[in-house]
Protein backbone atom coordinates (compact mmCIF):
# COMPACT_ATOMS: atom_id res chain seq x y z
CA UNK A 1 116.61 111.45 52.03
CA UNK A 2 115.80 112.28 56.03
CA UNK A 3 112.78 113.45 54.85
CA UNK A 4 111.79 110.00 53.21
CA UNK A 5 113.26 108.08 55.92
CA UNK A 6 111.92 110.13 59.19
CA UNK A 7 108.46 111.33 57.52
CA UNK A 8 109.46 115.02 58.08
CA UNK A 9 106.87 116.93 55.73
CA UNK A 10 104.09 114.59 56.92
CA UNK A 11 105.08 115.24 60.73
CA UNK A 12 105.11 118.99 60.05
CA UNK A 13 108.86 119.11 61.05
CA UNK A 14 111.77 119.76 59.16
CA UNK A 15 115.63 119.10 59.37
CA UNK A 16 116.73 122.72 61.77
CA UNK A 17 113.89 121.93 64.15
CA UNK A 18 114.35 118.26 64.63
CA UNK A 19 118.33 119.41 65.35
CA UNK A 20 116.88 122.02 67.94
CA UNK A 21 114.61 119.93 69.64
CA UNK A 22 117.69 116.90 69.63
CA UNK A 23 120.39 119.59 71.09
CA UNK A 24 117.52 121.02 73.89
CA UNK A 25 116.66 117.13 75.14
CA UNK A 26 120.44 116.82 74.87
CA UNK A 27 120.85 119.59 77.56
CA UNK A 28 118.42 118.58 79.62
CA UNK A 29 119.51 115.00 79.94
CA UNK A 30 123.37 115.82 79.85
CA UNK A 31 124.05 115.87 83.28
CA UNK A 32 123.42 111.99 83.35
CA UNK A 33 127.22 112.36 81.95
CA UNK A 34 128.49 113.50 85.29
CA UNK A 35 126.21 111.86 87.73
CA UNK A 36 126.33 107.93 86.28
CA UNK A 37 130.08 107.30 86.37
CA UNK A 38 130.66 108.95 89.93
CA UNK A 39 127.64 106.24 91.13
CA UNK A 40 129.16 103.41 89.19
CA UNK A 41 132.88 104.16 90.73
CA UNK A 42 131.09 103.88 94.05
CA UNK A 43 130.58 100.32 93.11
CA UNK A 44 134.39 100.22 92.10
CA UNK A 45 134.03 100.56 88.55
CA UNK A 46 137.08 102.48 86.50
CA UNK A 47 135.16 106.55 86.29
CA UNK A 48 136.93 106.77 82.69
CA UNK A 49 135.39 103.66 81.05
CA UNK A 50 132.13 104.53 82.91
CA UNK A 51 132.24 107.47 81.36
CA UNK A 52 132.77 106.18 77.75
CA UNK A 53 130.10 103.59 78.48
CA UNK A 54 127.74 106.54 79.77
CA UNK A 55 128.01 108.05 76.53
CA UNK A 56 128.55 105.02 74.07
CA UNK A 57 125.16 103.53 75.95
CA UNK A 58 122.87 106.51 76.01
CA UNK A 59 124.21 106.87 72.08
CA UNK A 60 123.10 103.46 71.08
CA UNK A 61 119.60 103.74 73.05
CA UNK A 62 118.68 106.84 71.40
CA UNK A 63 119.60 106.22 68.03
CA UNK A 64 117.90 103.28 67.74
CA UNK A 65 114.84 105.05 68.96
CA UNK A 66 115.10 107.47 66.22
CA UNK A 67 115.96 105.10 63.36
CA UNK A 68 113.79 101.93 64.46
CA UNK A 69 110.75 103.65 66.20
CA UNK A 70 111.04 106.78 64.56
CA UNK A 71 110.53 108.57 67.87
CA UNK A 72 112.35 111.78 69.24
CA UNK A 73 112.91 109.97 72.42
CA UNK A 74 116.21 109.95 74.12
CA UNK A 75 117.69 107.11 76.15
CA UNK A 76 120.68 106.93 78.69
CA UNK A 77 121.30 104.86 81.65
CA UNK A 78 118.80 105.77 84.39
CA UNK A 79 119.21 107.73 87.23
CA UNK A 80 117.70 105.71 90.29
CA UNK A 81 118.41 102.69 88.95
CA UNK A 82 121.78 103.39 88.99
CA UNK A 83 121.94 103.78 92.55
CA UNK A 84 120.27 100.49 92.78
CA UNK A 85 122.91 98.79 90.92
CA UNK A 86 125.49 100.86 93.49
CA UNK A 87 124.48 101.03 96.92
CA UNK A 88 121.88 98.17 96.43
CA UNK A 89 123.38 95.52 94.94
CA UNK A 90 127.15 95.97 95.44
CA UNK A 91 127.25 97.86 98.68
CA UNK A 92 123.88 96.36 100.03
CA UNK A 93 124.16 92.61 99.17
CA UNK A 94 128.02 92.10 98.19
CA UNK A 95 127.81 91.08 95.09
CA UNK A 96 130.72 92.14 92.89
CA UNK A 97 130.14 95.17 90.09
CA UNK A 98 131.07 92.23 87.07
CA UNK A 99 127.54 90.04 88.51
CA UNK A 100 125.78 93.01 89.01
CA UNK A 101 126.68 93.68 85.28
CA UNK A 102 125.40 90.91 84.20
CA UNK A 103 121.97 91.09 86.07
CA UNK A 104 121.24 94.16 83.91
CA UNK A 105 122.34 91.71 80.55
CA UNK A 106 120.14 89.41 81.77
CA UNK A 107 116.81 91.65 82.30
CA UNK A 108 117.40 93.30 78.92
CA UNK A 109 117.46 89.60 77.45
CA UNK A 110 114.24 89.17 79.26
CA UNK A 111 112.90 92.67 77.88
CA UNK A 112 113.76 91.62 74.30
CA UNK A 113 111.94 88.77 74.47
CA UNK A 114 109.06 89.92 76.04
CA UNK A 115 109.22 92.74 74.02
CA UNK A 116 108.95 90.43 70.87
CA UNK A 117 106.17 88.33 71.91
CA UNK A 118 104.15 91.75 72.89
CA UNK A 119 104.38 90.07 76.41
CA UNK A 120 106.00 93.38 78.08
CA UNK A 121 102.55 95.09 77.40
CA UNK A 122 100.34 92.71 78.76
CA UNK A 123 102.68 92.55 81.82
CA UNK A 124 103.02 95.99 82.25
CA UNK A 125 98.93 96.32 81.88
CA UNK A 126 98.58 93.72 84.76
CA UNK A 127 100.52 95.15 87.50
CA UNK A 128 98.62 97.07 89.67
CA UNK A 129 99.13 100.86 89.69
CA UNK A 130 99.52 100.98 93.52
CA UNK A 131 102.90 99.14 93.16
CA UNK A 132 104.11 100.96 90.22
CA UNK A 133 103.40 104.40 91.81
CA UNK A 134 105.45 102.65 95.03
CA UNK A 135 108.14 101.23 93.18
CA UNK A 136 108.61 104.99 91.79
CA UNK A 137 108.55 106.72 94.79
CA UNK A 138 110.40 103.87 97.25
CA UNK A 139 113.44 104.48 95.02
CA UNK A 140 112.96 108.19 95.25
CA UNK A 141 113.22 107.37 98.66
CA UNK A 142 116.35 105.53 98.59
CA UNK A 143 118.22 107.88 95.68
CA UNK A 144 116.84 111.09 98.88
CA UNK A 145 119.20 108.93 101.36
CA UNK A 146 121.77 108.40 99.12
CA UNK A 147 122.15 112.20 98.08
CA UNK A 148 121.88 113.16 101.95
CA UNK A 149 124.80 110.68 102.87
CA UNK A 150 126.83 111.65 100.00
CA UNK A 151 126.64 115.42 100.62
CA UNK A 152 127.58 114.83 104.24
CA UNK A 153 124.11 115.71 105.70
CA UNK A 154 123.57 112.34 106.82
CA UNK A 155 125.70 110.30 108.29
CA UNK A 156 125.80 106.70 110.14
CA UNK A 157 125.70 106.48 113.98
CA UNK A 158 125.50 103.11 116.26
CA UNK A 159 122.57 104.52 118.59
CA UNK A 160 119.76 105.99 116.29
CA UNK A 161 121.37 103.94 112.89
CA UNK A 162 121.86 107.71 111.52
CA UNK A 163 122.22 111.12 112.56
CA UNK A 164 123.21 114.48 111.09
CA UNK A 165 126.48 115.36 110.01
CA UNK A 166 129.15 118.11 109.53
CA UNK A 167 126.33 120.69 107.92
CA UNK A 168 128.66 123.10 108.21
CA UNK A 169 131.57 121.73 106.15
CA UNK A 170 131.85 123.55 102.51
CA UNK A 171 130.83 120.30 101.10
CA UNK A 172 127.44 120.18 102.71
CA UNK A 173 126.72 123.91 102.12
CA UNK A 174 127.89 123.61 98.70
CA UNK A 175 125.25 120.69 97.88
CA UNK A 176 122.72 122.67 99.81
CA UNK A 177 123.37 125.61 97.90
CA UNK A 178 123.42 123.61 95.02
CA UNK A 179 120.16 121.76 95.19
CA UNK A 180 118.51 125.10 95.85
CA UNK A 181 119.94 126.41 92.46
CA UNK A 182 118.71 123.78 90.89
CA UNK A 183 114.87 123.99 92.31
CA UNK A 184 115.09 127.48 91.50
CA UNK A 185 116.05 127.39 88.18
CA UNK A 186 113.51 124.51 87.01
CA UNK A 187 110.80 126.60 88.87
CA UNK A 188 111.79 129.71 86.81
CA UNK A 189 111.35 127.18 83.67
CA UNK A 190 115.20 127.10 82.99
CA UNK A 191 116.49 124.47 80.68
CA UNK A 192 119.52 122.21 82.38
CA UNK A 193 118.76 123.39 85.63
CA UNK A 194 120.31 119.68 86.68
CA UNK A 195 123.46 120.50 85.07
CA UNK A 196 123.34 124.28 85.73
CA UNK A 197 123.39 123.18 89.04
CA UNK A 198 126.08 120.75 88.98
CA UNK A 199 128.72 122.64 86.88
CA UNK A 200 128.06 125.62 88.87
CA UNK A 201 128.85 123.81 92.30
CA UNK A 202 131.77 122.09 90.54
CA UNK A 203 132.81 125.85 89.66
CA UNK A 204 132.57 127.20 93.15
CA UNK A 205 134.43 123.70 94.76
CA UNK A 206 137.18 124.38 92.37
CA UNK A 207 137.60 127.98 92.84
CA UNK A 208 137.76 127.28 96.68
CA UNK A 209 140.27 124.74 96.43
CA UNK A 210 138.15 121.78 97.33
CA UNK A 211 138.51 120.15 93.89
CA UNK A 212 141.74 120.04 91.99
CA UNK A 213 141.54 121.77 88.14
CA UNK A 214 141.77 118.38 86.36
CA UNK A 215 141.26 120.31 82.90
CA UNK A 216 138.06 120.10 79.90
CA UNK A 217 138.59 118.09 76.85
CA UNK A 218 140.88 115.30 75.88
CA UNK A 219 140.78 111.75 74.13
CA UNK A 220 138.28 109.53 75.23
CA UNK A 221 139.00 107.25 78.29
CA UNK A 222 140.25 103.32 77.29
CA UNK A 223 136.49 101.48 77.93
CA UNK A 224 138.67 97.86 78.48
CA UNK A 225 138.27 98.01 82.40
CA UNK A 226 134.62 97.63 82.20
CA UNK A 227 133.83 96.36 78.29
CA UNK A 228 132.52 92.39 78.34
CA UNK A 229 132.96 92.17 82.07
CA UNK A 230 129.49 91.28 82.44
CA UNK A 231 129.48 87.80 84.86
CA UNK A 232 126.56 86.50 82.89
CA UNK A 233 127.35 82.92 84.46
CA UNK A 234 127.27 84.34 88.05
CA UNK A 235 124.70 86.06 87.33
CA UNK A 236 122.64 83.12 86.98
CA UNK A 237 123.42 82.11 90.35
CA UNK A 238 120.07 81.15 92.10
CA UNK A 239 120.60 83.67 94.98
CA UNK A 240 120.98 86.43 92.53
CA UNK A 241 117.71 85.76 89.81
CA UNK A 242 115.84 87.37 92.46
CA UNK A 243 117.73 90.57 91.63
CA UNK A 244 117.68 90.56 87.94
CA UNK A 245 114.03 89.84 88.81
CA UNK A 246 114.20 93.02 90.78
CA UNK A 247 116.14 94.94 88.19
CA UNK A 248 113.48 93.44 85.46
CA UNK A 249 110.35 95.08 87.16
CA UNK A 250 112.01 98.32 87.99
CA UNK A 251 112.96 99.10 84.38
CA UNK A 252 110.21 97.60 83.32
CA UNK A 253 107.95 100.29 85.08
CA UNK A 254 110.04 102.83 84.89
CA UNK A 255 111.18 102.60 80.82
CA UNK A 256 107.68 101.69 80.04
CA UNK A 257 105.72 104.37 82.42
CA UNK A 258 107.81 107.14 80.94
CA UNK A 259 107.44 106.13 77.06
CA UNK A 260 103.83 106.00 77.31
CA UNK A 261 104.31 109.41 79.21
CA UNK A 262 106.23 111.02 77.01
CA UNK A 263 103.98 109.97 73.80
CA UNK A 264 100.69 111.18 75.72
CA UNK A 265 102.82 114.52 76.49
CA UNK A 266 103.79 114.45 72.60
CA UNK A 267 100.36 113.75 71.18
CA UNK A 268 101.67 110.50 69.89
CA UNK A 269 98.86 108.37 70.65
CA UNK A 270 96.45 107.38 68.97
CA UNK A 271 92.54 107.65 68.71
CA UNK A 272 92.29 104.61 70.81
CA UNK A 273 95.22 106.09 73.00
CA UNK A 274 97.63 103.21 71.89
CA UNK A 275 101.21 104.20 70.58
CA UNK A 276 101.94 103.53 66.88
CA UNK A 277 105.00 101.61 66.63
CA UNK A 278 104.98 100.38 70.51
CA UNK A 279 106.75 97.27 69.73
CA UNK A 280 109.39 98.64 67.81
CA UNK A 281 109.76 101.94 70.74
CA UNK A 282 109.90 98.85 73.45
CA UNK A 283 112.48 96.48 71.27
CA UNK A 284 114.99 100.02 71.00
CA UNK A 285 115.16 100.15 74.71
CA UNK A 286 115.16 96.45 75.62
CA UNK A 287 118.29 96.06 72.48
CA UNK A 288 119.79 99.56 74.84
CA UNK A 289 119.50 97.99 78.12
CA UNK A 290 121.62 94.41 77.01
CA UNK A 291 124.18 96.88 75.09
CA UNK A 292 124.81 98.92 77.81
CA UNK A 293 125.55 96.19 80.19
CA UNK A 294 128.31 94.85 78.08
CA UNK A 295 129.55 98.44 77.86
CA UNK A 296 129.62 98.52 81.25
CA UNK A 297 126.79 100.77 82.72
CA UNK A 298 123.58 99.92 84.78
CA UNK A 299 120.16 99.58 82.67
CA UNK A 300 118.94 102.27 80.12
CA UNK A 301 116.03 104.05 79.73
CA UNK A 302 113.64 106.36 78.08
CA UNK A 303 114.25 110.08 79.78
CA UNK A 304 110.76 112.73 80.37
CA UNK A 305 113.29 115.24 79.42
CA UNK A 306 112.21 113.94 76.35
CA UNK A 307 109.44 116.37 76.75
CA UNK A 308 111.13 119.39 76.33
CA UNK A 309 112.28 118.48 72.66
CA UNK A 310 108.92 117.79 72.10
CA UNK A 311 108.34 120.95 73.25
CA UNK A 312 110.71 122.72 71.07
CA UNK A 313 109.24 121.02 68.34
CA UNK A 314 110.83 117.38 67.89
CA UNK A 315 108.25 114.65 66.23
CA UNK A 316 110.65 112.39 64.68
CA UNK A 317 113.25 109.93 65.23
CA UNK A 318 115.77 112.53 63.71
CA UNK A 319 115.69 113.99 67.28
CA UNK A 320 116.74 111.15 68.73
CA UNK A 321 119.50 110.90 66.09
CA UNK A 322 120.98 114.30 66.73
CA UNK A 323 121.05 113.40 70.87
CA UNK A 324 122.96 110.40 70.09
CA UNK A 325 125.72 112.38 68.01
CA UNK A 326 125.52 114.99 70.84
CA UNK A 327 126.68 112.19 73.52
CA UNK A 328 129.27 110.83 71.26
CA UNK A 329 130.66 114.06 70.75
CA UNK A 330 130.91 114.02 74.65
CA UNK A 331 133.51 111.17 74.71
CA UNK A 332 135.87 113.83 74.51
CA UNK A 333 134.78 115.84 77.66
CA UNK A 334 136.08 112.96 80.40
CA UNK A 335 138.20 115.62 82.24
CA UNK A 336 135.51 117.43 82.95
CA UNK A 337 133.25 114.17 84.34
CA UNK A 338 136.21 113.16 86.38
CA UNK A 339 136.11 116.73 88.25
CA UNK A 340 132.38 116.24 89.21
CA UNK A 341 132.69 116.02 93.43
CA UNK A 342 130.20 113.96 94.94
CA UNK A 343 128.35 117.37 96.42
CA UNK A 344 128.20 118.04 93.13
CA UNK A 345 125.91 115.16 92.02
CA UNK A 346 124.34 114.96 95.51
CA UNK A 347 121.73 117.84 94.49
CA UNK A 348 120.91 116.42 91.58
CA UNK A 349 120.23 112.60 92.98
CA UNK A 350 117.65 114.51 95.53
CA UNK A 351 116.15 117.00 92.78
CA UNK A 352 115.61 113.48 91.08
CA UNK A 353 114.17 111.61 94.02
CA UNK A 354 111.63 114.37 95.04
CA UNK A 355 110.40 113.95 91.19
CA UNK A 356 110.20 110.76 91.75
CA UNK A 357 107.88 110.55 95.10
CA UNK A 358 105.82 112.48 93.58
CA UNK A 359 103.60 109.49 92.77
CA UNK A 360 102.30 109.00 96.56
CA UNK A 361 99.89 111.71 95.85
CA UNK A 362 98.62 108.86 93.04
CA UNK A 363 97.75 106.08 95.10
CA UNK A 364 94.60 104.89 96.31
CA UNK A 365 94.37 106.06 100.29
CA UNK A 366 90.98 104.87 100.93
CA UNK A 367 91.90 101.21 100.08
CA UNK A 368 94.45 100.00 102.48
CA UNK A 369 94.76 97.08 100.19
CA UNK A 370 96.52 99.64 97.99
CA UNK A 371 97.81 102.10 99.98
CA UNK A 372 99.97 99.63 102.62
CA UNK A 373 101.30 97.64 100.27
CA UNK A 374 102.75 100.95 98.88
CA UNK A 375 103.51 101.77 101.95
CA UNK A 376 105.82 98.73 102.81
CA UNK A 377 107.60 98.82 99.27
CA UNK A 378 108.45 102.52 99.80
CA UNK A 379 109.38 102.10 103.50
CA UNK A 380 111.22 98.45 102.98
CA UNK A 381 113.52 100.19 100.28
CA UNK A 382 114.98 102.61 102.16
CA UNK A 383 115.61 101.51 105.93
CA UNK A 384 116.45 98.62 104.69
CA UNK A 385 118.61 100.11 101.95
CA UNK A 386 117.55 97.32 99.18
CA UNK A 387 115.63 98.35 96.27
CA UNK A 388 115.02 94.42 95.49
CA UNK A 389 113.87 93.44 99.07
CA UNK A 390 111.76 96.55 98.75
CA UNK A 391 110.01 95.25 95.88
CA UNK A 392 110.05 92.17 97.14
CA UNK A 393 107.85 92.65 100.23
CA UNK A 394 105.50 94.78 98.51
CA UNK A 395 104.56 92.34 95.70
CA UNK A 396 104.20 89.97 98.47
CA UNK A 397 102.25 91.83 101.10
CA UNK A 398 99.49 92.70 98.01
CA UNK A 399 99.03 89.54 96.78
CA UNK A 400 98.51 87.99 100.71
CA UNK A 401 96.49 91.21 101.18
CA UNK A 402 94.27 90.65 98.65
CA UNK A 403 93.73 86.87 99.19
CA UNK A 404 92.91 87.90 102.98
CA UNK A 405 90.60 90.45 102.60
CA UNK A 406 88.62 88.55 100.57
CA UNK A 407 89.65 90.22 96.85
CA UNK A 408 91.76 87.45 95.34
CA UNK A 409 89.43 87.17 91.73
CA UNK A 410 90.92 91.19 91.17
CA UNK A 411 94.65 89.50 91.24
CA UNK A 412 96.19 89.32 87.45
CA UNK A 413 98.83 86.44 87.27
CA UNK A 414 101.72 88.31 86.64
CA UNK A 415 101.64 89.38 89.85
CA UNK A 416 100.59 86.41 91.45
CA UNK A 417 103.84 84.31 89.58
CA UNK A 418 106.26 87.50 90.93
CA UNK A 419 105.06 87.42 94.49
CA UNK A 420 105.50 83.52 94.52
CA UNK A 421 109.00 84.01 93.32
CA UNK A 422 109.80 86.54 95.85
CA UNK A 423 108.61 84.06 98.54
CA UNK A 424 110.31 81.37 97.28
CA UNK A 425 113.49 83.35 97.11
CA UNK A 426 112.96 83.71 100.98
CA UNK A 427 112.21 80.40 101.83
CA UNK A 428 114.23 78.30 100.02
CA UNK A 429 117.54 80.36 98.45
């Protein structure tokens, strides 16, 4: 029967190495479990129904990737954009966690549909790479500033708007110490470095008193503080569509970059370099991103880690099954997630955001039509700690550029229609 259903013998797979290749993506995505619902209480969400919704949301997402793309692709709420959601949107512009909720319904709404009318492709194809590369690495910026403040490295100060802190507390040296682990570990090709690094630090905080013994296992968290909360209707407030606009072309980039990523890394692609089964692949994580929300957990997404299933030999969407029963077997490890000290996730959110500005290297320096467009995205994002005004005055500053330098017929429209609703979000919200 899973050999019917998933195309096993004609992959060259069969059932033990699919359920390798799901339980080594599994590890390497895991600590997602301890990072997400220490972010999303930040934004004053309950940690225990953040938890469930962690796993219950990363569950969904990945097994309908394996049983309506048939791809060994896992999915859980994405790291990045879940600082967005945090320190962007509820800390940065006020807005309460239930409206910020619903911003991620709406944009998976939007995904589905564009998704369904093969619109998200097209889209996707038109922005230019110079903002998607900046976009990348301005939130890799952000999550960097984030980590620092959270580890105690960097703090706020009313002369120079931030300073360094207490670097010799044990918090700070522990999320040094930690961070170094994990770059060390990943370097030495070590699977779960990320959550090496975090249970390790979590080890050494507890055996040093700093964090209370709070136990392992136990029954699964009640998910009613955050399940349905979603303030769709606020949501649709006009001074907040230029977030889920924001949240829309972040995931967007981000859930789309990394699919066609991962299926280039798998061999996936076709002769003509096009994915079989794209539309189904992009309707499993537009369906995850909606579900999620009403769960209660910022937007979902395809993980790279994906790649080192792959690598162990996953082709099919049997994978993907076996890392969804992997993180609802985790509902019963919310002790453990609750014990997680912020300078235990701090490490991880800057391993993370050093992947993620990576992409500089990418963009076109010789064209300043490129490059400082990029430049004001990345920069925008993190002094002025919004992700959406980031985006914002990218967008805007290429499109302008473009016109003024004399370049206007290489402008798609999708970009043309975002930067005009960026500007009118200025000028008349």
């Amino acid at each position: 029967m899973l050999d019917q259903f998933f195309s096993l013998t004609a992959n060259r797979t069969n059932v033990r190495t699919e359920c390798l290749a799901g339980f080594t993506t599994f590890l390497t995505m895991s600590a997602i479990l301890f990072v997400n619902p220490d972010i999303l209480k930040a934004a004053g969400m309950d940690h225990g129904a953040a938890f469930v919704a962690t796993c219950l949301a990363a569950a969904i997402g990945s097994l309908l990737m394996g049983l309506v793309a048939n791809y060994p692709i896992g999915q859980a709420p994405g790291m990045g954009i879940n600082a967005f959601f945090t320190f962007g949107l509820v800390k940065g512009m006020g807005l309460s966690w239930e409206v910020a909720l619903g911003a991620v319904f709406l944009s998976g709404v939007l995904f589905v549909l564009f998704s369904l009318f093969k619109v998200r492709e097209w889209f996707v194809n038109a922005i230019p790479t110079g903002l998607k590369l900046s976009i990348s690495a301005g939130v890799g910026l952000f999550v960097a500033l984030v980590a620092l403040h959270q580890a105690g490295i960097v703090t706020a100060n009313t002369d120079t708007l931030v300073s360094i802190g207490n670097i010799k507390s044990p918090q700070a040296l522990l999320a040094m110490a930690g961070f170094l682990l994990m770059v060390v570990l990943d370097k030495r090709g070590v699977r779960g470095a990320i959550l090496i690094g975090i249970l390790t630090v979590t080890g050494v905080s507890i055996a040093m008193s700093i964090t209370p013994y709070g136990g392992i296992a136990s029954s699964p968290p009640s998910l009613a503080p955050t399940f349905l909360h979603a303030d769709i209707k606020g949501a649709l407030n006009g001074a907040v569509l230029g977030v889920v606009l924001s949240f829309f072309l972040m995931s967007l980039f981000e859930t789309s970059g990394t699919l066609i990523a991962i299926a280039s890394r798998g061999g996936f692609l076709d002769a003509s370099g096009k994915l079989p089964r794209l539309k189904r692949a992009l309707l499993a994580d537009s369906l995850a991103i909606s579900a999620g929300a009403l769960l209660g957990t910022s937007s979902t997404t395809s993980y790279i880690e994906s790649t080192s299933g792959i690598a162990a030999g996953g082709r099919t969407g049997l994978t993907a099954v076996v890392i969804a029963l992997l993180f609802l077997g985790s509902l019963f490890f919310a002790p453990l997630a609750a014990m997680i000290p912020p300078h235990a996730t701090a490490p991880a959110l800057l391993f993370v955001a050093i992947l993620m500005l990576r992409s500089l290297a990418d963009l076109d320096w010789q064209d300043l039509t490129e490059s400082a467009p990029a430049v004001v995205c990345v920069t925008v994002m993190a002094f002025t700690f919004s992700i959406s005004d980031g985006i914002a005055f990218g967008t805007i500053a290429y499109v302008l550029l473009k016109v003024l330098c004399g370049q206007h017929r290489s402008l798609e429209a999708p970009i043309v229609v975002v930067a005009a609703l960026f500007m009118g979000r200025y000028l008349f919200l």
